[in-house]
C-alpha atoms as a PDB file:
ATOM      1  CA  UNK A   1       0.264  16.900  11.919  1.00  0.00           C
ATOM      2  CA  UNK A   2       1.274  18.202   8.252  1.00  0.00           C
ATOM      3  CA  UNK A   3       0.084  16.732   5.844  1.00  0.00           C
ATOM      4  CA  UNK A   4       1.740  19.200   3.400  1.00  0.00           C
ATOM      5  CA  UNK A   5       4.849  17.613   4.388  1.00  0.00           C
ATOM      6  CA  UNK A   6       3.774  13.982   3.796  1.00  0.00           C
ATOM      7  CA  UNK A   7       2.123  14.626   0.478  1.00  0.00           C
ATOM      8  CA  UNK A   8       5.332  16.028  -0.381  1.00  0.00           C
ATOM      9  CA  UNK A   9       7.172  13.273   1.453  1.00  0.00           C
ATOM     10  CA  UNK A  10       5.592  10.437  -0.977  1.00  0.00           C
ATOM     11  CA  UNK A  11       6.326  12.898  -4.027  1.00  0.00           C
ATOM     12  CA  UNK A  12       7.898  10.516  -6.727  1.00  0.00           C
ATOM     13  CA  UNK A  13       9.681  12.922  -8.673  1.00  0.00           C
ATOM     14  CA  UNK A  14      11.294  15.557  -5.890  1.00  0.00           C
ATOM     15  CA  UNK A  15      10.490  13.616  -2.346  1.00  0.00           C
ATOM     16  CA  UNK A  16      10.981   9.395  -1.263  1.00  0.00           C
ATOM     17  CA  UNK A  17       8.371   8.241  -3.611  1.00  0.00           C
ATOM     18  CA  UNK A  18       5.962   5.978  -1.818  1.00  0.00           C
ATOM     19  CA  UNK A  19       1.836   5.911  -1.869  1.00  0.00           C
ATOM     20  CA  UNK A  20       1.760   6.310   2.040  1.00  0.00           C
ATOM     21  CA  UNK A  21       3.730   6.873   4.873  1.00  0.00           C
ATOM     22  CA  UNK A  22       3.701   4.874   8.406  1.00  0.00           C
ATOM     23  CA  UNK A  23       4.288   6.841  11.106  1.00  0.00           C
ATOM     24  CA  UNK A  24       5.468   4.842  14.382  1.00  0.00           C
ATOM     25  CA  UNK A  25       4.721   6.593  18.044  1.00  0.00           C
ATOM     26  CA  UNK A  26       6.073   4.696  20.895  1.00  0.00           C
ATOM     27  CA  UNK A  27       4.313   3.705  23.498  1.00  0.00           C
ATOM     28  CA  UNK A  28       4.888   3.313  27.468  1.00  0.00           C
ATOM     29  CA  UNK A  29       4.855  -0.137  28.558  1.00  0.00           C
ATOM     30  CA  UNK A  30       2.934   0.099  32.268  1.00  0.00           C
ATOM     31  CA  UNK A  31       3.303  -3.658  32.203  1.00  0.00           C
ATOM     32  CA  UNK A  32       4.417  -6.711  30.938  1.00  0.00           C
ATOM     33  CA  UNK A  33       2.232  -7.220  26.903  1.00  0.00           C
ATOM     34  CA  UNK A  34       1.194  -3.726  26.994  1.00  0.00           C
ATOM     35  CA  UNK A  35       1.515  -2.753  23.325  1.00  0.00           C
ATOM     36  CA  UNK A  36       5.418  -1.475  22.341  1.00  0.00           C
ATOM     37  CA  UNK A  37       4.144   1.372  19.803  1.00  0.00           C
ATOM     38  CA  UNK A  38       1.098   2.761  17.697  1.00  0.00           C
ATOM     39  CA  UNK A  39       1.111   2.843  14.056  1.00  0.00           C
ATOM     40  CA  UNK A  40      -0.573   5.307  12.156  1.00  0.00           C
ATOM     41  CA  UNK A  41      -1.174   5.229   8.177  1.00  0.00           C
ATOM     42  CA  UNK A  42      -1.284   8.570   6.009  1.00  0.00           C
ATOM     43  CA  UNK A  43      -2.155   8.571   2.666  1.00  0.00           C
ATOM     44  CA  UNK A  44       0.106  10.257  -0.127  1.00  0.00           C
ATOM     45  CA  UNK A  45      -1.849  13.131  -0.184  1.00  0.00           C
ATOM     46  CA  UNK A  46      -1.574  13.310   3.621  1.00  0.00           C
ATOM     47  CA  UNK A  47      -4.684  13.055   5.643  1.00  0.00           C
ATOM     48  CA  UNK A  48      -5.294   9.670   7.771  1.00  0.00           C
ATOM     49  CA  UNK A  49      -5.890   6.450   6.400  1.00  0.00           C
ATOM     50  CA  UNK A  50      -7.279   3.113   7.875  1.00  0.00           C
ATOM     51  CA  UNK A  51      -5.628   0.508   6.969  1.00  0.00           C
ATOM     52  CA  UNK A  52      -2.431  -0.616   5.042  1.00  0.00           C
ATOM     53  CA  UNK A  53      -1.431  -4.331   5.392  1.00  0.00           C
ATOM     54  CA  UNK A  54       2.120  -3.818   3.418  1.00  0.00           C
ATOM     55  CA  UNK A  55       2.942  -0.867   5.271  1.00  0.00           C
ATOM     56  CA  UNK A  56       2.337  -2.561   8.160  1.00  0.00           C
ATOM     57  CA  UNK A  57       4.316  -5.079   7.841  1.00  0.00           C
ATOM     58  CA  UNK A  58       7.591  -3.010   7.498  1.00  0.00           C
ATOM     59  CA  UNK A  59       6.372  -0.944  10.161  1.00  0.00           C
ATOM     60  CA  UNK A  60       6.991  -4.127  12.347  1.00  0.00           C
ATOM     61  CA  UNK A  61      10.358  -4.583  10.332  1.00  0.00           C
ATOM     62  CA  UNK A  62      11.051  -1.197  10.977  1.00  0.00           C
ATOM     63  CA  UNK A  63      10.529  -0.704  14.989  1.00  0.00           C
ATOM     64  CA  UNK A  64      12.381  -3.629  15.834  1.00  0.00           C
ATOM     65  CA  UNK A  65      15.383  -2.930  13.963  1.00  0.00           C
ATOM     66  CA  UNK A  66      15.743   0.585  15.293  1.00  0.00           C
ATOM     67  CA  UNK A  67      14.861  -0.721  19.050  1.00  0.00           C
ATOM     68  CA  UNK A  68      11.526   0.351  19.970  1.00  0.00           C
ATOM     69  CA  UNK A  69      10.793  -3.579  19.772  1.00  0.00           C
ATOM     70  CA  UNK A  70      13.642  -5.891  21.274  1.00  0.00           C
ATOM     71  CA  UNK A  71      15.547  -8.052  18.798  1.00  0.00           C
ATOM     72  CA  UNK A  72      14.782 -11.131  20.751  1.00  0.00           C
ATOM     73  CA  UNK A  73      11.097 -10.579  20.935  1.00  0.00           C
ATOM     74  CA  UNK A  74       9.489 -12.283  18.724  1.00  0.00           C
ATOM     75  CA  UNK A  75       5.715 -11.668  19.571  1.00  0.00           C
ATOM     76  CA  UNK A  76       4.393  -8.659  20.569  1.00  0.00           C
ATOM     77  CA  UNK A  77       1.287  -6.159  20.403  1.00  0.00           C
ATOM     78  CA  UNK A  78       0.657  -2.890  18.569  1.00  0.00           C
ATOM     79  CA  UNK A  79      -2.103  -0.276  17.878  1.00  0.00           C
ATOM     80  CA  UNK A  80      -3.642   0.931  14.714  1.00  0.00           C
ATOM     81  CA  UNK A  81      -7.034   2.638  13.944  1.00  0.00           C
ATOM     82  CA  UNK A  82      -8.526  -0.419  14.576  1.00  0.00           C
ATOM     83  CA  UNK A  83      -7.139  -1.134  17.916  1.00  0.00           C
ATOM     84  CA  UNK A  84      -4.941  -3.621  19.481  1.00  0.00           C
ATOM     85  CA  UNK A  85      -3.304  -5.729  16.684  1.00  0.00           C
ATOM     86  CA  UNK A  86      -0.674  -9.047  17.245  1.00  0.00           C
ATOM     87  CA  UNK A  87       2.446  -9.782  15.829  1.00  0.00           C
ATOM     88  CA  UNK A  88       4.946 -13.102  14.895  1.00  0.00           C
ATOM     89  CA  UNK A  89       8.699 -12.099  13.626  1.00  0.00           C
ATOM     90  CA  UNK A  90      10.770 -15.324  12.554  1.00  0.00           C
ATOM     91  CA  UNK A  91      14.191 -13.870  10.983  1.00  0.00           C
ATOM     92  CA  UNK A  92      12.306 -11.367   7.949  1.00  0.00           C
ATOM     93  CA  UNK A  93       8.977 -13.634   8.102  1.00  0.00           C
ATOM     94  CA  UNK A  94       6.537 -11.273   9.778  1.00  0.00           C
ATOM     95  CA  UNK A  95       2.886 -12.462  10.606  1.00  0.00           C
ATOM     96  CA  UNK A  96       0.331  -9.652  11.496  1.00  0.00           C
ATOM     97  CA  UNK A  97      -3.391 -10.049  12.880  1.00  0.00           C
ATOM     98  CA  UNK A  98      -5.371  -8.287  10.455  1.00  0.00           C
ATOM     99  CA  UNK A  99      -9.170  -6.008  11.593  1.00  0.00           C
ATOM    100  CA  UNK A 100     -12.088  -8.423  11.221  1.00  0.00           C
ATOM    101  CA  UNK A 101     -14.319  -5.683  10.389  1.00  0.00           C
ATOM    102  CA  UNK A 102     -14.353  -6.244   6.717  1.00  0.00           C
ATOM    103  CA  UNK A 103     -17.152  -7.566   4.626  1.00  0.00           C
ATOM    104  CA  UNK A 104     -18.610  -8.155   0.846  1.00  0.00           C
ATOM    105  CA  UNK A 105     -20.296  -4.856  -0.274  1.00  0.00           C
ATOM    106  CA  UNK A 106     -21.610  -5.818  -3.293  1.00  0.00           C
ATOM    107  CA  UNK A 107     -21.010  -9.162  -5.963  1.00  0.00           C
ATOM    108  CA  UNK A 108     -21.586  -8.164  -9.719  1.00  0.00           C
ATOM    109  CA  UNK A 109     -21.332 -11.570 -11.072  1.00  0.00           C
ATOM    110  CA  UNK A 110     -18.748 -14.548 -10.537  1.00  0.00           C
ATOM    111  CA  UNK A 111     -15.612 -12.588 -11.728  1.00  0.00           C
ATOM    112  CA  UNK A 112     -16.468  -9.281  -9.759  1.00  0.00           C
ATOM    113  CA  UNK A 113     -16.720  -7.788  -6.000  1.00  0.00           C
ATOM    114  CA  UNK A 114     -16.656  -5.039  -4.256  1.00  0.00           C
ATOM    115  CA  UNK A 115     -15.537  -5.064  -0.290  1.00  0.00           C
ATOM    116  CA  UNK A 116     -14.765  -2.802   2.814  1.00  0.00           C
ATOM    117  CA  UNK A 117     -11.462  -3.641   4.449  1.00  0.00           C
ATOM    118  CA  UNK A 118     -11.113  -0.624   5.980  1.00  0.00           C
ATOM    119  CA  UNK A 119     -10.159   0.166   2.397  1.00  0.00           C
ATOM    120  CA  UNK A 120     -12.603  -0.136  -0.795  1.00  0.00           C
ATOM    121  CA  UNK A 121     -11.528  -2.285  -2.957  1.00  0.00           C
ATOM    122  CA  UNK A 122     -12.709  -4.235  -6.178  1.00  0.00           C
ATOM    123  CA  UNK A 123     -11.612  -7.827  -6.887  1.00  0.00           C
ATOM    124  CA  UNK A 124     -11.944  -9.047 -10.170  1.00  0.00           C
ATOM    125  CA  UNK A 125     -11.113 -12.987 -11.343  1.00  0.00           C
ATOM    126  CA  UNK A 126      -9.698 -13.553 -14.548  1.00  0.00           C
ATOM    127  CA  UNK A 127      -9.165 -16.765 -16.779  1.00  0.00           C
ATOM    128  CA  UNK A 128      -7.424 -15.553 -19.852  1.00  0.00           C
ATOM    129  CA  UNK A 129      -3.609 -15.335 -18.391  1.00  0.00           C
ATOM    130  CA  UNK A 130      -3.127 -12.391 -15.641  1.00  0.00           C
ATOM    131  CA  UNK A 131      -0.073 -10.936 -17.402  1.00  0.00           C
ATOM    132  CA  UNK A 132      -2.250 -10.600 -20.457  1.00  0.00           C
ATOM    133  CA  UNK A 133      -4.418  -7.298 -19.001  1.00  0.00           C
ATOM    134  CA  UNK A 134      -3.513  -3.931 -18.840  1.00  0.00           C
ATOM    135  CA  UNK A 135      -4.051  -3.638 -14.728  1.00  0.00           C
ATOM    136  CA  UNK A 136      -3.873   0.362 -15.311  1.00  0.00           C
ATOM    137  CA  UNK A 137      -6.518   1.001 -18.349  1.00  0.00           C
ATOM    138  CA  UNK A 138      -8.631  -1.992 -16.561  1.00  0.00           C
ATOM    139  CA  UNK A 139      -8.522   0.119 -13.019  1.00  0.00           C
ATOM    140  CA  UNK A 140      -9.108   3.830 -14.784  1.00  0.00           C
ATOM    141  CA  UNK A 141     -11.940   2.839 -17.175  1.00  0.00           C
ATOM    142  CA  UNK A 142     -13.808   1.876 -14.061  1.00  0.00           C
ATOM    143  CA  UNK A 143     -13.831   5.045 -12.414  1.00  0.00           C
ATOM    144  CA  UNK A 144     -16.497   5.553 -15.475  1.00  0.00           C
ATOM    145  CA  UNK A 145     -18.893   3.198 -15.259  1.00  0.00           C
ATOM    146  CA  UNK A 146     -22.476   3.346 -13.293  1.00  0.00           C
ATOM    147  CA  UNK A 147     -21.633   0.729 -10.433  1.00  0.00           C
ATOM    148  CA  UNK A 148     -19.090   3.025  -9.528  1.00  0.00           C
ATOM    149  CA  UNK A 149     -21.679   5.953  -8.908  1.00  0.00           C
ATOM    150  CA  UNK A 150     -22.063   3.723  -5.974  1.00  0.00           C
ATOM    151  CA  UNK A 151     -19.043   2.377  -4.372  1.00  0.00           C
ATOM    152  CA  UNK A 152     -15.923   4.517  -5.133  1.00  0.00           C
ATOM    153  CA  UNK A 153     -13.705   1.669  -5.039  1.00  0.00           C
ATOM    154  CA  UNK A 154      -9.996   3.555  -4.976  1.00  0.00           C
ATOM    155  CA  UNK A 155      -7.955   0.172  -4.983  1.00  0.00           C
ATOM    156  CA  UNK A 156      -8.050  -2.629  -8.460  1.00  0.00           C
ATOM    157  CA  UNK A 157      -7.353  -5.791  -8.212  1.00  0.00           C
ATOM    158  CA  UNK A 158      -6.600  -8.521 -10.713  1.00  0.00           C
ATOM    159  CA  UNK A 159      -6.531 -12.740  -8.897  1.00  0.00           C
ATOM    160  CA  UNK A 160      -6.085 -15.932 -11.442  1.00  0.00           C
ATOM    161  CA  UNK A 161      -6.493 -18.797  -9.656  1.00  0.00           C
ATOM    162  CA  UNK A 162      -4.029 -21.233 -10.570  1.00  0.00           C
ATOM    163  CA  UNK A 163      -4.279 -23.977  -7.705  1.00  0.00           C
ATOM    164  CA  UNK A 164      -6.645 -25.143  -4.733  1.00  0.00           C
ATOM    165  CA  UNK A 165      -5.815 -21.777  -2.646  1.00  0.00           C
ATOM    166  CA  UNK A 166      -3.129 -20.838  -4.959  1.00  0.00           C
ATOM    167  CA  UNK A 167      -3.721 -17.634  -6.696  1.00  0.00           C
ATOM    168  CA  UNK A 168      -1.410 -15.234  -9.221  1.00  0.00           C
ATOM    169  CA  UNK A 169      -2.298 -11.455  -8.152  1.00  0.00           C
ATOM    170  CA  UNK A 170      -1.675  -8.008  -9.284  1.00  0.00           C
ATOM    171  CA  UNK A 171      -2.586  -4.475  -7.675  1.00  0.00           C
ATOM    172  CA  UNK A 172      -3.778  -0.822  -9.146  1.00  0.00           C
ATOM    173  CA  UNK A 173      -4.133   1.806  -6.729  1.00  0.00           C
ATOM    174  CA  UNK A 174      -6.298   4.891  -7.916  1.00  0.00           C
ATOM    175  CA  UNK A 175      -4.701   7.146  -5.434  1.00  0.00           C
ATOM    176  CA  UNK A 176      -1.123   6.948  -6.213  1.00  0.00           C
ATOM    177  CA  UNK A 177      -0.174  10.134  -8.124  1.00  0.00           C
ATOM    178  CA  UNK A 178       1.726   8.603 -10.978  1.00  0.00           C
ATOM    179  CA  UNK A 179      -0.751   5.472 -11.947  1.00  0.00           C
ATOM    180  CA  UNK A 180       1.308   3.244 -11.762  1.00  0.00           C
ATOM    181  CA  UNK A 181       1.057  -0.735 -11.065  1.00  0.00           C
ATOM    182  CA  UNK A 182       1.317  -1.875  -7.321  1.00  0.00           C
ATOM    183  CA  UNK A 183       3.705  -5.103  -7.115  1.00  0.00           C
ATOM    184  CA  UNK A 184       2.324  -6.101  -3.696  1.00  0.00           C
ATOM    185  CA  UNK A 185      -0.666  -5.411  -1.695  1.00  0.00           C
ATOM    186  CA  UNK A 186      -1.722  -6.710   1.729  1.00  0.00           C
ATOM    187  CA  UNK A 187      -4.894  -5.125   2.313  1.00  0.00           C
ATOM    188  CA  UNK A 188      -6.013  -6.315  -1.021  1.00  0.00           C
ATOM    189  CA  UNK A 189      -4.546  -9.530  -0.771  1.00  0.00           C
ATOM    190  CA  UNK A 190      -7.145  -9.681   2.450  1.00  0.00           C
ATOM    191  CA  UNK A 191      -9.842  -8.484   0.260  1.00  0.00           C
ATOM    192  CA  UNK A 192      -9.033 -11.007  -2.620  1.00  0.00           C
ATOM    193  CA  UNK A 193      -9.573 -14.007   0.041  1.00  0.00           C
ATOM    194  CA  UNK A 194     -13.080 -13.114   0.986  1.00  0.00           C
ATOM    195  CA  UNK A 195     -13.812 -12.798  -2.830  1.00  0.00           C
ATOM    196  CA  UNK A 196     -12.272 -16.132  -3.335  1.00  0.00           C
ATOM    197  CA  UNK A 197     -14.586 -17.372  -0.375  1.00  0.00           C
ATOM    198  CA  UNK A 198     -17.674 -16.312  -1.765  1.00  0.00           C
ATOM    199  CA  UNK A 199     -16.712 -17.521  -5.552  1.00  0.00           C
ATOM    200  CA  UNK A 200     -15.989 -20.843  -3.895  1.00  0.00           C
ATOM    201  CA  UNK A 201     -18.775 -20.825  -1.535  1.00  0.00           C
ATOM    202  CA  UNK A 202     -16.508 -21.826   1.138  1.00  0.00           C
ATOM    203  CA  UNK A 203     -16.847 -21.862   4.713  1.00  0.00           C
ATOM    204  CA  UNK A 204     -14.480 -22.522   7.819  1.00  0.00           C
ATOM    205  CA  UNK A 205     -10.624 -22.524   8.180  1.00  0.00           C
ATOM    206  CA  UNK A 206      -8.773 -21.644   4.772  1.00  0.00           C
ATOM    207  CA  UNK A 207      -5.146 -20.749   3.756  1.00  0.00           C
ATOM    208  CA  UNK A 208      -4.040 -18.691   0.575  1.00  0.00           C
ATOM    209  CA  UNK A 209      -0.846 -18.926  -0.990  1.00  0.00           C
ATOM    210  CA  UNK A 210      -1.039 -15.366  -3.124  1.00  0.00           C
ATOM    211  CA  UNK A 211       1.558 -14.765  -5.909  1.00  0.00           C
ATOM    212  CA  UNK A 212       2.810 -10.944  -6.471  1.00  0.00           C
ATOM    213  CA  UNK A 213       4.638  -8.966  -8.918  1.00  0.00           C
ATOM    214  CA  UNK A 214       7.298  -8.807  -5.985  1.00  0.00           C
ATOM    215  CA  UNK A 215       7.221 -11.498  -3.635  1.00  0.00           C
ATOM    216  CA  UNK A 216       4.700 -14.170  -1.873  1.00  0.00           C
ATOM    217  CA  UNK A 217       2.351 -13.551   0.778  1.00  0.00           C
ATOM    218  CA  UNK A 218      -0.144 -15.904   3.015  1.00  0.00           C
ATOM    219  CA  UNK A 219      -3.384 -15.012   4.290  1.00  0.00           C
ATOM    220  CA  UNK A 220      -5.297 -17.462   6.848  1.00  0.00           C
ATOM    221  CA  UNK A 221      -9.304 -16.691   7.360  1.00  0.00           C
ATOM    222  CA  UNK A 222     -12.020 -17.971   9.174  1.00  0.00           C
ATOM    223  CA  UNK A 223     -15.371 -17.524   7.312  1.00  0.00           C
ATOM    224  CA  UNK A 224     -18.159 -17.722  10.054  1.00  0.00           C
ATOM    225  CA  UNK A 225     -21.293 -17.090   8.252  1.00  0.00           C
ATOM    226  CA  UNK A 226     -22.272 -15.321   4.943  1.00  0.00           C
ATOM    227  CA  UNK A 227     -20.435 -11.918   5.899  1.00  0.00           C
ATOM    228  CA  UNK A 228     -18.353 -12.081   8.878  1.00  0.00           C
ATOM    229  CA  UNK A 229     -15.215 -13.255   9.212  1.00  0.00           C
ATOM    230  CA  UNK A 230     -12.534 -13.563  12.050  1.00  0.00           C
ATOM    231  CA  UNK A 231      -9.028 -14.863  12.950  1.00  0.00           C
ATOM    232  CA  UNK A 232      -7.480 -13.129   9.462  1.00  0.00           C
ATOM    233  CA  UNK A 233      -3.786 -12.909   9.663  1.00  0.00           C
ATOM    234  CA  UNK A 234      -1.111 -11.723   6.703  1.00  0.00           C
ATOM    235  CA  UNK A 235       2.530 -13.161   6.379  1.00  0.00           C
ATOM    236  CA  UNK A 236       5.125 -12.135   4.301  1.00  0.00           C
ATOM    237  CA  UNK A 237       8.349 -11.183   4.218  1.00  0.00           C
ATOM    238  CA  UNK A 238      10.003  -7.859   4.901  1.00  0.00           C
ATOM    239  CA  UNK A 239      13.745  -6.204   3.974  1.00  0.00           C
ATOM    240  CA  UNK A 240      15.763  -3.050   4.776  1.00  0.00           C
ATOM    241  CA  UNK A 241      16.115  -0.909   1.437  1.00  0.00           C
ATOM    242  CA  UNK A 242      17.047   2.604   2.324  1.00  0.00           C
ATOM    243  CA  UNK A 243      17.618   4.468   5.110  1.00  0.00           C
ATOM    244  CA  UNK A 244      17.049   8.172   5.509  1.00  0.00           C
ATOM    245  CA  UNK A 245      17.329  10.936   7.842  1.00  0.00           C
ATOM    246  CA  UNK A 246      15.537  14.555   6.305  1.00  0.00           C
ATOM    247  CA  UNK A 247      15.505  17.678   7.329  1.00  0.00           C
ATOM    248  CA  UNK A 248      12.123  18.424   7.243  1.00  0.00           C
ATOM    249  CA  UNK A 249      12.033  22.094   7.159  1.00  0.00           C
ATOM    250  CA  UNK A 250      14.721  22.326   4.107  1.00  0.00           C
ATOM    251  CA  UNK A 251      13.117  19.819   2.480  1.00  0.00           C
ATOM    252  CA  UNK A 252      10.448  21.597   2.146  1.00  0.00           C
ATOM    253  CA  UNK A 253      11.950  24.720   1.092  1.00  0.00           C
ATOM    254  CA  UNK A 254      13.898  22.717  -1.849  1.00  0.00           C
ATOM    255  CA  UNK A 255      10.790  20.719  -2.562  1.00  0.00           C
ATOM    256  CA  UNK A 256       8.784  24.265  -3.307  1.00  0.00           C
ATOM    257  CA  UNK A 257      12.023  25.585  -4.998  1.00  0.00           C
ATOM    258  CA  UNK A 258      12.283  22.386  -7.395  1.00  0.00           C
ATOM    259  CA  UNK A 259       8.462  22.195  -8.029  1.00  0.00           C
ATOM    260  CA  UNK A 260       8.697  26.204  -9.320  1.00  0.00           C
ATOM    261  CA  UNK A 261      11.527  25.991 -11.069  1.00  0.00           C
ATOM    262  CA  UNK A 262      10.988  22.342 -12.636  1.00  0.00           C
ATOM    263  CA  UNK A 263       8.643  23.182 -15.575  1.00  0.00           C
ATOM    264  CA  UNK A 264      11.095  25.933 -16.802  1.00  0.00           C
ATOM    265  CA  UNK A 265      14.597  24.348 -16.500  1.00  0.00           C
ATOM    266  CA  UNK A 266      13.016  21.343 -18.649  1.00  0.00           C
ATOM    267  CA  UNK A 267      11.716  23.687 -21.458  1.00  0.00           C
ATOM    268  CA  UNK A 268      15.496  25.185 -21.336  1.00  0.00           C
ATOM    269  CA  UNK A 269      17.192  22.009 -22.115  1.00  0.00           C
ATOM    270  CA  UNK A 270      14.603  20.869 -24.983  1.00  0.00           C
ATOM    271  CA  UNK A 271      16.238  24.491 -26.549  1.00  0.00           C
ATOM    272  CA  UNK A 272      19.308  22.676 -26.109  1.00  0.00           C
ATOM    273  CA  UNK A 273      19.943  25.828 -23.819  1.00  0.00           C
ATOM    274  CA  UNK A 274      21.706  25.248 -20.181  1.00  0.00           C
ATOM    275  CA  UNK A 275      20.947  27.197 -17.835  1.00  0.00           C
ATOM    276  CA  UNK A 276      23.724  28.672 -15.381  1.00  0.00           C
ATOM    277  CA  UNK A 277      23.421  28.971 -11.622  1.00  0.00           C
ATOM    278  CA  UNK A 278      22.895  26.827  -8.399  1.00  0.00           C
ATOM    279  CA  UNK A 279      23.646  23.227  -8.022  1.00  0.00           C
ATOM    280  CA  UNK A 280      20.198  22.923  -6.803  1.00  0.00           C
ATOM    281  CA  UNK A 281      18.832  24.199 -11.084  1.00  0.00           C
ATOM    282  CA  UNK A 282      20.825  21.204 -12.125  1.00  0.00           C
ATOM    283  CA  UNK A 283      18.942  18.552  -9.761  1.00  0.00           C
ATOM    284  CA  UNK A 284      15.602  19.894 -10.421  1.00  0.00           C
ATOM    285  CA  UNK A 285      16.154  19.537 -13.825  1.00  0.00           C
ATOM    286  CA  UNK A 286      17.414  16.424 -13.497  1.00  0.00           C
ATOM    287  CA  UNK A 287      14.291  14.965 -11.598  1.00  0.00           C
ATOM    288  CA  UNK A 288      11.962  16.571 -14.367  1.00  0.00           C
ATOM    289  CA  UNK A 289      13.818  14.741 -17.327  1.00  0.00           C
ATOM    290  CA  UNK A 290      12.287  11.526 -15.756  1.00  0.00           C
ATOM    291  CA  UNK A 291       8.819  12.744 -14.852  1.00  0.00           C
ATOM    292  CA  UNK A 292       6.869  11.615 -17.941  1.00  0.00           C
ATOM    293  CA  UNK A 293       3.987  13.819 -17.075  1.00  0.00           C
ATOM    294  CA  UNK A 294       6.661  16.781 -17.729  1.00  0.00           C
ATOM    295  CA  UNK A 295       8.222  15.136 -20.750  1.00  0.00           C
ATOM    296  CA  UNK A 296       4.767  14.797 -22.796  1.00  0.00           C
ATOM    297  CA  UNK A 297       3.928  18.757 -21.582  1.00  0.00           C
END
């Protein structure tokens, strides 16, 4: 377990770029519906996480298309840190069983909540046009104020109903290095639901339709009394977009070697001054020229 290696893994500027990583373990099958392989989420800065219903999703994507789940199976069983979890793949359509061990910390007022899905996160309803709100200076001025004393809420989220289950959505993650918006978020889009169940004051069987940034997602829910919950699944859709094979231990050497050097090499060509040398001075310097936080320094 290094989580050195995965912090610098998710690295936007000198590693993949990415706010987690799923790691897949195979499993042996004693017998027919044993589970084919165990997930396990770490967070960009490497330690453990619970839960992450996106990453998920392509992690399902992911072992079937390298083999560790047959192409013609098209239900199967996996574990995460919450146990045994189910899954449905139709062509890229992938429906996962989400944990049922969620539940409403804390309501505000109608427009905000806090909630534990494995992952704290803070729902807030708007009415004045989603697109209108600065999702990043809305997530970071939070971090200020007293209810947050309280619940440490690391994930922001931003639902506008716009239909009877229908609802436009965007995503701010305080952990990811760079603050940067989220286009898609599963775990939230779970937490967003049982908001949108207590705003509505509804009970039973429900189906969301949630809009993203980057695509559409469903969520189905059972609401069985004031705070519990069961039979939560997420669908969506999932697609190959890169494919990598690393060298861990020289990627790690180069990593350290950029991250030294990268501070320098930019100050050299603001002089208008290039410096001479290894190939390697040239791509460090060429990652740092698009790391804002390096360009305003």
């Amino acid at each position: 377990e290094d989580d050195a290696l995965k912090s610098m893994l998710c690295n936007r500027v000198f590693g993949i770029g990415a706010i987690g990583i799923c790691e897949i373990k195979a499993t042996s099958q004693e017998k027919v519906g044993d589970p084919r392989f165990q997930m396990v989420y770490h967070l960009a800065t490497g330690p453990r996480g619970k839960a992450c219903g996106t990453g998920t999703r392509c992690s399902l994507a992911f072992a079937q298309d390298v083999g560790i789940v047959p192409k013609d199976e098209k239900t199967f069983s996996y574990i995460t840190y919450e146990g045994i979890m189910n899954a449905i793949i139709t062509g890229s359509l992938i429906t996962q069983t989400m944990s049922n061990n969620c539940c409403l910390l804390e309501q505000y007022d109608d427009l905000n909540y806090f909630l534990d899905v494995d992952w704290w996160v803070h729902v807030r309803f708007v009415e004045d046009g989603i697109m209108s709100h600065d999702i990043v200076a809305e997530g970071l001025a939070e971090t200020d104020t007293e209810k947050y004393q309280k619940i440490r809420s690391p994930s922001f989220i931003l639902a506008e109903v716009v239909g009877n289950g229908v609802v436009n959505m965007r995503c701010f993650d305080r952990t990811a290095k760079d603050y940067e918006e989220m286009y898609a978020c599963g775990t939230g889009g779970v937490s967003m639901s049982i908001a949108y169940l207590h705003k509505y004051n509804l009970y039973g069987d429900h189906k969301l339709t949630l809009i993203w940034r980057h695509g559409v997602t469903k969520v189905t829910i059972t609401r069985d009394g004031h705070n519990s919950y069961s039979n939560i699944t997420l669908s969506g859709h999932s697609r190959h977009v890169f494919s990598s094979v690393v060298d861990t231990q020289q990627f790690k050497s180069d990593f350290l070697f950029f991250q030294d050097h990268a501070r320098h090499l930019h100050i050299d060509y603001t002089n208008g001054t290039k410096p001479d040398g290894l190939s390697k001075f040239e791509m460090a310097d060429m990652a740092c020229i698009h790391n804002q936080s390096m360009v305003e320094s």
